[in-house]
C-alpha atoms as a PDB file:
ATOM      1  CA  UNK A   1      30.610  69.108  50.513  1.00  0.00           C
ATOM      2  CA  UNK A   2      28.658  65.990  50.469  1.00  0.00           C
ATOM      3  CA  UNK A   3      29.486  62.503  51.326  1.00  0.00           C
ATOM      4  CA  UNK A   4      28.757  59.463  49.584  1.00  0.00           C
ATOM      5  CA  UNK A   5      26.922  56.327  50.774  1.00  0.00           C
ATOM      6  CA  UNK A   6      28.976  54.079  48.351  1.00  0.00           C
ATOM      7  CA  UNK A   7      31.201  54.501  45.388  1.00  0.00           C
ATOM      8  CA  UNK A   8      32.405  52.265  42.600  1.00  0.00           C
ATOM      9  CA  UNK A   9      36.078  51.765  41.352  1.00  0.00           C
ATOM     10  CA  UNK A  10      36.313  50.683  37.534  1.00  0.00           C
ATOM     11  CA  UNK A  11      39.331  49.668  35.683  1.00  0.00           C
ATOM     12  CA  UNK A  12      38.561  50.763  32.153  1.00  0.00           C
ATOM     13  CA  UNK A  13      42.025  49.413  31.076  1.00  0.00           C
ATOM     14  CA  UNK A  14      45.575  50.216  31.683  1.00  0.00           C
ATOM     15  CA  UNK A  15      46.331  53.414  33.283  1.00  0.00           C
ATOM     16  CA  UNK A  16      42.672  54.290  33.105  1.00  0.00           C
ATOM     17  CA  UNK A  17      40.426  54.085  36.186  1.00  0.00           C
ATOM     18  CA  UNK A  18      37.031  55.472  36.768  1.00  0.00           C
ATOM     19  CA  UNK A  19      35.546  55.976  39.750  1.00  0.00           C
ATOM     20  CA  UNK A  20      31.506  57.055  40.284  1.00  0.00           C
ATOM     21  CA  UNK A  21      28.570  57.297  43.084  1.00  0.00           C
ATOM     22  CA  UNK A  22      25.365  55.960  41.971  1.00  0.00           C
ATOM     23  CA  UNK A  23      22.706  57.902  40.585  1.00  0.00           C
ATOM     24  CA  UNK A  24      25.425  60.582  40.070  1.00  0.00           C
ATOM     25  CA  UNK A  25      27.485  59.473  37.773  1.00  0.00           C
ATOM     26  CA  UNK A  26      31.648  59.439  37.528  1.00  0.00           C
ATOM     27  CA  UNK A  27      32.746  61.876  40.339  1.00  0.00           C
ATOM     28  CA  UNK A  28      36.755  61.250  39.609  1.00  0.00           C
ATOM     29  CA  UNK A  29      38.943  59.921  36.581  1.00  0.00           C
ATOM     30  CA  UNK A  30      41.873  58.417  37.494  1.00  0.00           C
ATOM     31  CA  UNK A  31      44.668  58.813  33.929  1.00  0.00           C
ATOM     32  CA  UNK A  32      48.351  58.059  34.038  1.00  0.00           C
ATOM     33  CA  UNK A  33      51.032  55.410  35.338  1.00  0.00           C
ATOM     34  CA  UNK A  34      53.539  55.134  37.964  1.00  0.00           C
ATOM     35  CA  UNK A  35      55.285  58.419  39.245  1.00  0.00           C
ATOM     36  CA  UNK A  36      52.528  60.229  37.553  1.00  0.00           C
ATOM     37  CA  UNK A  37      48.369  59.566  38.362  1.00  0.00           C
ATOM     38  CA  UNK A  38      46.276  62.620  37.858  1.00  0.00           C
ATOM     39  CA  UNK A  39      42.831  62.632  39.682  1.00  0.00           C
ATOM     40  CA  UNK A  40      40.516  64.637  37.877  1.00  0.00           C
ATOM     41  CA  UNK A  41      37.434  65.812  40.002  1.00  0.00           C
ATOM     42  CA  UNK A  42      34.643  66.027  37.938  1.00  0.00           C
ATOM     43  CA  UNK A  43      32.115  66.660  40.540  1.00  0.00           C
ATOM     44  CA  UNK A  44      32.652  70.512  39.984  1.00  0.00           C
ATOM     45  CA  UNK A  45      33.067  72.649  36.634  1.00  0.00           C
ATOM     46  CA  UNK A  46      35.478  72.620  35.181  1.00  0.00           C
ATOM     47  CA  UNK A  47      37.029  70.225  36.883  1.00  0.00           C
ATOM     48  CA  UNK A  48      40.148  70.427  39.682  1.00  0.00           C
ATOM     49  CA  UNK A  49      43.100  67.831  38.734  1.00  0.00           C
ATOM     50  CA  UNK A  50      45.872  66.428  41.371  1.00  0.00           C
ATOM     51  CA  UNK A  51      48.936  64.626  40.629  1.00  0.00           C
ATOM     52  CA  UNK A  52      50.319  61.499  42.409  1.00  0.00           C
ATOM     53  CA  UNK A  53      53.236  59.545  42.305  1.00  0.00           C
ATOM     54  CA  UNK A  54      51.547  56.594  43.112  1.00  0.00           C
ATOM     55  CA  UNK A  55      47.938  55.215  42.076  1.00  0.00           C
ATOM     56  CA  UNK A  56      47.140  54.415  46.333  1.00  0.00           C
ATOM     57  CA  UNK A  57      47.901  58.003  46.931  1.00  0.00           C
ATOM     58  CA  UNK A  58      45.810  59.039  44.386  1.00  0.00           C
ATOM     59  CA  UNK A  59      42.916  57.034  45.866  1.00  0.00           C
ATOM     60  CA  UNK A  60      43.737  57.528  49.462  1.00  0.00           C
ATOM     61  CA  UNK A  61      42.825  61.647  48.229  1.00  0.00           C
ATOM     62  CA  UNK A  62      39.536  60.152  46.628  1.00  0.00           C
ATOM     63  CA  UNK A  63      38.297  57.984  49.003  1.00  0.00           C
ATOM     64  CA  UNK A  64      39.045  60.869  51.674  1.00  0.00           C
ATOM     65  CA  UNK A  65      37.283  63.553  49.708  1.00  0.00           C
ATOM     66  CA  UNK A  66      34.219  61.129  49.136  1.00  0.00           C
ATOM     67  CA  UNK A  67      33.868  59.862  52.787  1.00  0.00           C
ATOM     68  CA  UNK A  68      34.637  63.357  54.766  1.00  0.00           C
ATOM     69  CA  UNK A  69      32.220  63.764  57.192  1.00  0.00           C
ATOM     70  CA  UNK A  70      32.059  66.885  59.706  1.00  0.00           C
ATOM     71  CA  UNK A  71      31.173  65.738  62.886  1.00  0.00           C
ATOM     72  CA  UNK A  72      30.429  67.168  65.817  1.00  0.00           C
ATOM     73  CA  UNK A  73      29.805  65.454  69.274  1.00  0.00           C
ATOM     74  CA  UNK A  74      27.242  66.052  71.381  1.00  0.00           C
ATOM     75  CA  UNK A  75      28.067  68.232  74.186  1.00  0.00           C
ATOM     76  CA  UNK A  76      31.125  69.953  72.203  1.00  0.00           C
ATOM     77  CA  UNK A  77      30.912  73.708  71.092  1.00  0.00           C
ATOM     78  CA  UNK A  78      31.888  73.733  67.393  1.00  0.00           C
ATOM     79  CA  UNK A  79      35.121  75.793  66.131  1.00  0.00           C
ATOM     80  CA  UNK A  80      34.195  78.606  63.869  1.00  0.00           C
ATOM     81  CA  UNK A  81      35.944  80.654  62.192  1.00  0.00           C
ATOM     82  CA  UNK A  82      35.308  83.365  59.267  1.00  0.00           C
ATOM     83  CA  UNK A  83      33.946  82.421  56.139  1.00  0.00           C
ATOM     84  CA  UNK A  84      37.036  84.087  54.525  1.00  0.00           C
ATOM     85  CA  UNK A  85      39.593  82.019  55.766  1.00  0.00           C
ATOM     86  CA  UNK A  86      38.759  78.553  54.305  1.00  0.00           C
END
């Protein structure tokens, strides 16, 4: 999965949010109203939806999946583990 150097939060109106990496495009839509936000993921096909009760959960799960990075520190001898299990 690849992180993002910046992304951009639009309101398109009520209930309607829209949020998209430059020079990619819209990578989430945000739909819905309190005690019921789905974040649609549009960055695969066909898309993967989530459902929050609240719109800062919602993009506390966005702004994680757009700024994950796997690190590893120098001098530390990465986990692994079989490609089945994730």
């Amino acid at each position: 999965m690849e992180t993002c150097n910046e992304f951009i939060v639009r309101k398109r109106n009520t209930g309607h949010w829209d949020i998209g990496v430059p020079g990619k495009g819209r990578a989430f839509r945000i739909r819905g109203g309190p005690g019921k936000y789905i974040a649609m993921d549009e960055r695969c096909r066909p898309g993967v939806n989530h459902e929050f009760k609240t719109l800062t959960t919602c993009m506390a799960y966005i702004c994680e999946e757009l700024m994950y990075e796997l690190i590893v520190a120098e001098g530390q001898t990465p986990a692994i583990i079989e490609s089945w299990n994730v």
